[in-house]
Protein backbone atom coordinates (compact mmCIF):
# COMPACT_ATOMS: atom_id res chain seq x y z
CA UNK A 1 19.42 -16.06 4.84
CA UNK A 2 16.49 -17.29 2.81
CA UNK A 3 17.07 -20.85 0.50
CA UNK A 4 14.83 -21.71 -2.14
CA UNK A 5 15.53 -25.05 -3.44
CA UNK A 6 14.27 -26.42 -6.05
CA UNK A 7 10.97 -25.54 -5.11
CA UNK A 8 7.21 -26.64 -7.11
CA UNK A 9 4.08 -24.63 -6.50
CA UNK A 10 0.83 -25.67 -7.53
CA UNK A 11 -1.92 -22.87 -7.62
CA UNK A 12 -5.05 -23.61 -9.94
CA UNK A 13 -3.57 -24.16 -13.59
CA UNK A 14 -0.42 -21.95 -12.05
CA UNK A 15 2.38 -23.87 -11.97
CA UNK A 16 6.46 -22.62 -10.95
CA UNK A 17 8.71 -25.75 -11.05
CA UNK A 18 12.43 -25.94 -9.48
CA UNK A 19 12.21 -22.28 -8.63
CA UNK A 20 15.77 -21.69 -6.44
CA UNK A 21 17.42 -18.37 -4.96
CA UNK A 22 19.28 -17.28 -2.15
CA UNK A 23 18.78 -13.98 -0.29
CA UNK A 24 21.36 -13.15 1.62
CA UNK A 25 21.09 -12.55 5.86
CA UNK A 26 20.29 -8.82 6.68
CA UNK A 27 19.87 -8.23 3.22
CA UNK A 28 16.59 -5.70 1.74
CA UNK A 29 15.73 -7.91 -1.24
CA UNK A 30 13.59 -7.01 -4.15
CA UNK A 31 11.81 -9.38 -6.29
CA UNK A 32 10.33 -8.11 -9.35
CA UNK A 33 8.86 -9.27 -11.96
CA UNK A 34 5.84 -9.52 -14.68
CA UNK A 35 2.38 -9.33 -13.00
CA UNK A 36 1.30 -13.04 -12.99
CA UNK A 37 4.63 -14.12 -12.73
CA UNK A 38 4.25 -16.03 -9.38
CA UNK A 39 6.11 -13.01 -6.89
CA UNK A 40 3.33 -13.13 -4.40
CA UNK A 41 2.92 -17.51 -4.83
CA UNK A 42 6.70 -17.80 -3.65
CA UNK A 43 6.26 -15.06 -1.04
CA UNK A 44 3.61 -17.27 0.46
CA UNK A 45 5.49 -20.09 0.31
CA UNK A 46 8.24 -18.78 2.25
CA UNK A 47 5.39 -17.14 4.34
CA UNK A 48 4.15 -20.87 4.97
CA UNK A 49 0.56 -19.91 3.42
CA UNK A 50 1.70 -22.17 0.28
CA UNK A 51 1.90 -25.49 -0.09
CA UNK A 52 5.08 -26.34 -1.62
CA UNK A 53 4.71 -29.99 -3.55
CA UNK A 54 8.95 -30.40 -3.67
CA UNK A 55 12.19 -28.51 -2.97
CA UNK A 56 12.72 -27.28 0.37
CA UNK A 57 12.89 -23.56 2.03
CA UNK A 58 15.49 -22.97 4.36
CA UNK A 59 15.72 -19.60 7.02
CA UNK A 60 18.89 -19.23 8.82
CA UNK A 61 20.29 -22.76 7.85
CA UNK A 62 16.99 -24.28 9.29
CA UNK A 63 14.67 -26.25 7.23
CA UNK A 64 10.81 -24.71 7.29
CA UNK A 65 9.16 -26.24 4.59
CA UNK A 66 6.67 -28.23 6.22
CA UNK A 67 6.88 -26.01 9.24
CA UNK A 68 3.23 -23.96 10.03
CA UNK A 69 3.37 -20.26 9.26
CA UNK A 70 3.88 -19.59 13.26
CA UNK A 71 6.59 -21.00 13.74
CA UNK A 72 8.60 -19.67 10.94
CA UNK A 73 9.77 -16.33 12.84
CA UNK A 74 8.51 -14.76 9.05
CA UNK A 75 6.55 -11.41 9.51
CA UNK A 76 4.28 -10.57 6.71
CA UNK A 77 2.65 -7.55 5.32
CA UNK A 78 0.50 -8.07 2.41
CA UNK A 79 -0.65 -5.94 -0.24
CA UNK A 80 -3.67 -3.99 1.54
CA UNK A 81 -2.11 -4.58 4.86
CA UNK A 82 -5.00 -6.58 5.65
CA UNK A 83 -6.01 -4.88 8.95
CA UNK A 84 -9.17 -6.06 10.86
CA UNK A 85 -11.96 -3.57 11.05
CA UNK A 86 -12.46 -4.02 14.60
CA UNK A 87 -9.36 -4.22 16.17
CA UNK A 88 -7.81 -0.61 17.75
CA UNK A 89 -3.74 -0.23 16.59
CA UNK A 90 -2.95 -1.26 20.26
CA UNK A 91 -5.11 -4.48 19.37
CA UNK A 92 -3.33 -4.65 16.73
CA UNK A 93 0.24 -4.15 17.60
CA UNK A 94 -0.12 -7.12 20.58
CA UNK A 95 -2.18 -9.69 17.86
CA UNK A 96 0.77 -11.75 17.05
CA UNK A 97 1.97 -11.56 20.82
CA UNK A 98 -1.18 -12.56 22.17
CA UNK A 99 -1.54 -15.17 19.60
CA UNK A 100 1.64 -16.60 21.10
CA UNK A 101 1.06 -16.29 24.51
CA UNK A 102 3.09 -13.94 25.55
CA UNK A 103 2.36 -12.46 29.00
CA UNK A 104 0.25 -9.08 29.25
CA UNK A 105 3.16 -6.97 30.88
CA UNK A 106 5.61 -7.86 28.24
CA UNK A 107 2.83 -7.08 25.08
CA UNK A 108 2.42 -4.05 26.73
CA UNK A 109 6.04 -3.17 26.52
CA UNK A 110 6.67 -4.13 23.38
CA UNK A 111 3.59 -2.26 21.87
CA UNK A 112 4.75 0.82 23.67
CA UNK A 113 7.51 0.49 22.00
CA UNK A 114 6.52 -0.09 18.59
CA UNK A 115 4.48 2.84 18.84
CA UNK A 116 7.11 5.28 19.74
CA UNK A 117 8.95 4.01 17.16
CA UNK A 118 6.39 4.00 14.57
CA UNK A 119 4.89 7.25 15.65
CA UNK A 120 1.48 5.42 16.57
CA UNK A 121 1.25 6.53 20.37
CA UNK A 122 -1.51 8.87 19.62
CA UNK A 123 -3.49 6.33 17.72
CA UNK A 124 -3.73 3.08 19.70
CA UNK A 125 -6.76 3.89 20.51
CA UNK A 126 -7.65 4.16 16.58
CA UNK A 127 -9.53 1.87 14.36
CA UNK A 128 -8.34 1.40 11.39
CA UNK A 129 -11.41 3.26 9.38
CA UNK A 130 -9.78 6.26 11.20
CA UNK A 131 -6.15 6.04 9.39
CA UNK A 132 -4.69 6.85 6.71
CA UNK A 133 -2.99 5.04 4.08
CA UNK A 134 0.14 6.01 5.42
CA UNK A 135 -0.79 5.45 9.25
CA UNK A 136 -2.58 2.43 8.04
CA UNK A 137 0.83 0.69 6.40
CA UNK A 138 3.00 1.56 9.88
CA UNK A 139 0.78 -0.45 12.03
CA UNK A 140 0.81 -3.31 9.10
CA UNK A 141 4.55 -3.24 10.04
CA UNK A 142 4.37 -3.37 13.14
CA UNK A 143 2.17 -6.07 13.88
CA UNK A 144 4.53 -8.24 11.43
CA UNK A 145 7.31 -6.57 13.62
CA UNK A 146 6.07 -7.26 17.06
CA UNK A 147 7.47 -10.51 17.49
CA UNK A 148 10.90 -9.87 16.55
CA UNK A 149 11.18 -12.25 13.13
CA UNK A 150 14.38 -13.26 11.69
CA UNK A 151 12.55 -12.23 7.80
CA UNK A 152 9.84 -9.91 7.01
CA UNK A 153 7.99 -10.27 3.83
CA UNK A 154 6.71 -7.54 1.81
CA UNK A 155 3.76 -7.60 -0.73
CA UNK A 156 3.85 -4.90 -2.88
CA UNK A 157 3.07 -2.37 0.57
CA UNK A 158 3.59 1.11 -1.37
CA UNK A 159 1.55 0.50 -4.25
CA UNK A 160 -1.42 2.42 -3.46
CA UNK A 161 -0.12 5.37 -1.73
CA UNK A 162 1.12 8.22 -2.99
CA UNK A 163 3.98 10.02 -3.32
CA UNK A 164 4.78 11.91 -0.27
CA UNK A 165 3.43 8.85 2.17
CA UNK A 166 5.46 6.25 -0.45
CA UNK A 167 8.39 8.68 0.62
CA UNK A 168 7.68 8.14 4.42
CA UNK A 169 7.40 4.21 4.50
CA UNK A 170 10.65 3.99 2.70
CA UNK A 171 12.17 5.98 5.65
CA UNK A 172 10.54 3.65 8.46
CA UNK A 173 11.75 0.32 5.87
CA UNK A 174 15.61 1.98 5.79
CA UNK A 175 14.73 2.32 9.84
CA UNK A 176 13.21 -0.74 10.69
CA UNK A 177 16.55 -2.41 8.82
CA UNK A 178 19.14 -0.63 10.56
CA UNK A 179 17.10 -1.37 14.25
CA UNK A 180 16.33 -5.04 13.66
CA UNK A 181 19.05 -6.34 10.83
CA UNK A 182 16.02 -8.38 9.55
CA UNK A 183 16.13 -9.86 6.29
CA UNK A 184 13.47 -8.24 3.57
CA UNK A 185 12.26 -9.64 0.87
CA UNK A 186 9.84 -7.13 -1.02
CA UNK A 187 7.45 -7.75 -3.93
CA UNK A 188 7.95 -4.68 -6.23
CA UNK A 189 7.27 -3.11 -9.85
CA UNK A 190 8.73 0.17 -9.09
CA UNK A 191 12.36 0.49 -10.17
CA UNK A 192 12.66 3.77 -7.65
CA UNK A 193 11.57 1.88 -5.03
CA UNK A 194 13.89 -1.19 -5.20
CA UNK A 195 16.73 1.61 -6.04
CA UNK A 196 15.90 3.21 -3.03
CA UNK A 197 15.57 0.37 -0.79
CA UNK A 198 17.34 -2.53 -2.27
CA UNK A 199 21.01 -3.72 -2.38
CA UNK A 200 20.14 -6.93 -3.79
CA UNK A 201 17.49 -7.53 -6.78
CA UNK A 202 15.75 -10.30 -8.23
CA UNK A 203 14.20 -10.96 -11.41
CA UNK A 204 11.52 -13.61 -11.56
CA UNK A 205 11.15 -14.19 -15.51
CA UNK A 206 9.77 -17.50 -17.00
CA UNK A 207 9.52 -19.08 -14.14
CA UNK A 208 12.90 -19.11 -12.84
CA UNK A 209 15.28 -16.24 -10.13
CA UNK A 210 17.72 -14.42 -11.98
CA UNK A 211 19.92 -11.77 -10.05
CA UNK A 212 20.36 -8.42 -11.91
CA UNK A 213 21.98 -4.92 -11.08
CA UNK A 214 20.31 -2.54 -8.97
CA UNK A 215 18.27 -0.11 -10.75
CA UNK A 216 19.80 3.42 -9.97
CA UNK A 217 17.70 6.31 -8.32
């Protein structure tokens, strides 16, 4: 479970005050909203890349608010998946692992296994200059994957693909749910997408988290 409490952001002249939700454990959340609206702000607030100035955020009951990004156990895929140019996908797959220390027979494993599952076993090797958009979002995934988080945050991740690959990443999101039970919370605009993906939906209008209906397919 995800608590927002009362939460203030301070961005430039942006501004969100006492901003509160809950998003239920195990749930695939959508938030959606106006462009501008502050979606991506309390994303990386939960993400610990925000500051928040009050309120508190709360994952699983415990209280991460002033907690650094690390040591959240939040995975986090942003808009343009935000791959680095000189890593290979194996490089990639073992970042967050090697970032924490993990030992090298164990980052092995687990990026073997990710790329079964992801279908990147014949591109480890790859940079990312060689993938495709659709290639390119998997191994966003699962580098935000690799450490087994309890959430995994979403920015917007099908916007720029089209509709065949847009069809494919749905099927490894439904996948990676049913595998992990992580909670998702996903930055949309696309009403098929949250209807595809979503059994709870939020509205983020005038500066406050409303709950409404899930769109239908």
């Amino acid at each position: 479970m995800i608590e927002i409490e009362n939460i203030t952001l301070q961005v430039g002249t942006f501004r969100l005050a006492d901003v509160s939700c809950r998003i239920p454990r195990g749930s695939h959340t959508a938030l959606m909203g106006r462009t501008g609206a502050g979606k991506t702000t309390i994303l990386e607030a939960v993400c610990g890349l925000r500051t928040v100035q009050s309120g508190r955020i709360r994952i699983n009951g415990r209280d991460v608010t002033h907690e650094p990004p690390g040591a959240r156990g939040v995975g986090f895929v942003p808009q343009d998946g935000a791959l680095f140019g000189h890593l290979t996908v194996r490089q990639h797959l073992g970042f967050a692992l090697d970032v924490r220390r993990w030992p090298a027979p164990r980052i092995a494993e687990r990026v073997d296994e990710l790329a079964s599952w992801l279908r990147l076993a014949h591109l480890l090797d790859r940079l990312p200059l060689g993938l495709s958009g659709g290639e390119a979002q998997r191994v966003a995934l699962g580098r935000a994957l690799s450490f087994h988080p309890q959430v995994l945050c979403l920015d917007e991740p099908l916007s720029a693909l089209d509709d065949d690959t847009r069809a494919e990443i749905c099927d490894v999101l439904a996948d990676i749910r049913q595998r992990t039970g992580v909670t998702l919370l996903h930055i949309t605009h696309n009403r098929r997408e949250a209807a595809r993906l979503a059994d709870n939906v939020l509205q983020l209008r005038d500066g406050r988290i409303e709950s409404t209906p899930v769109p239908e397919a």
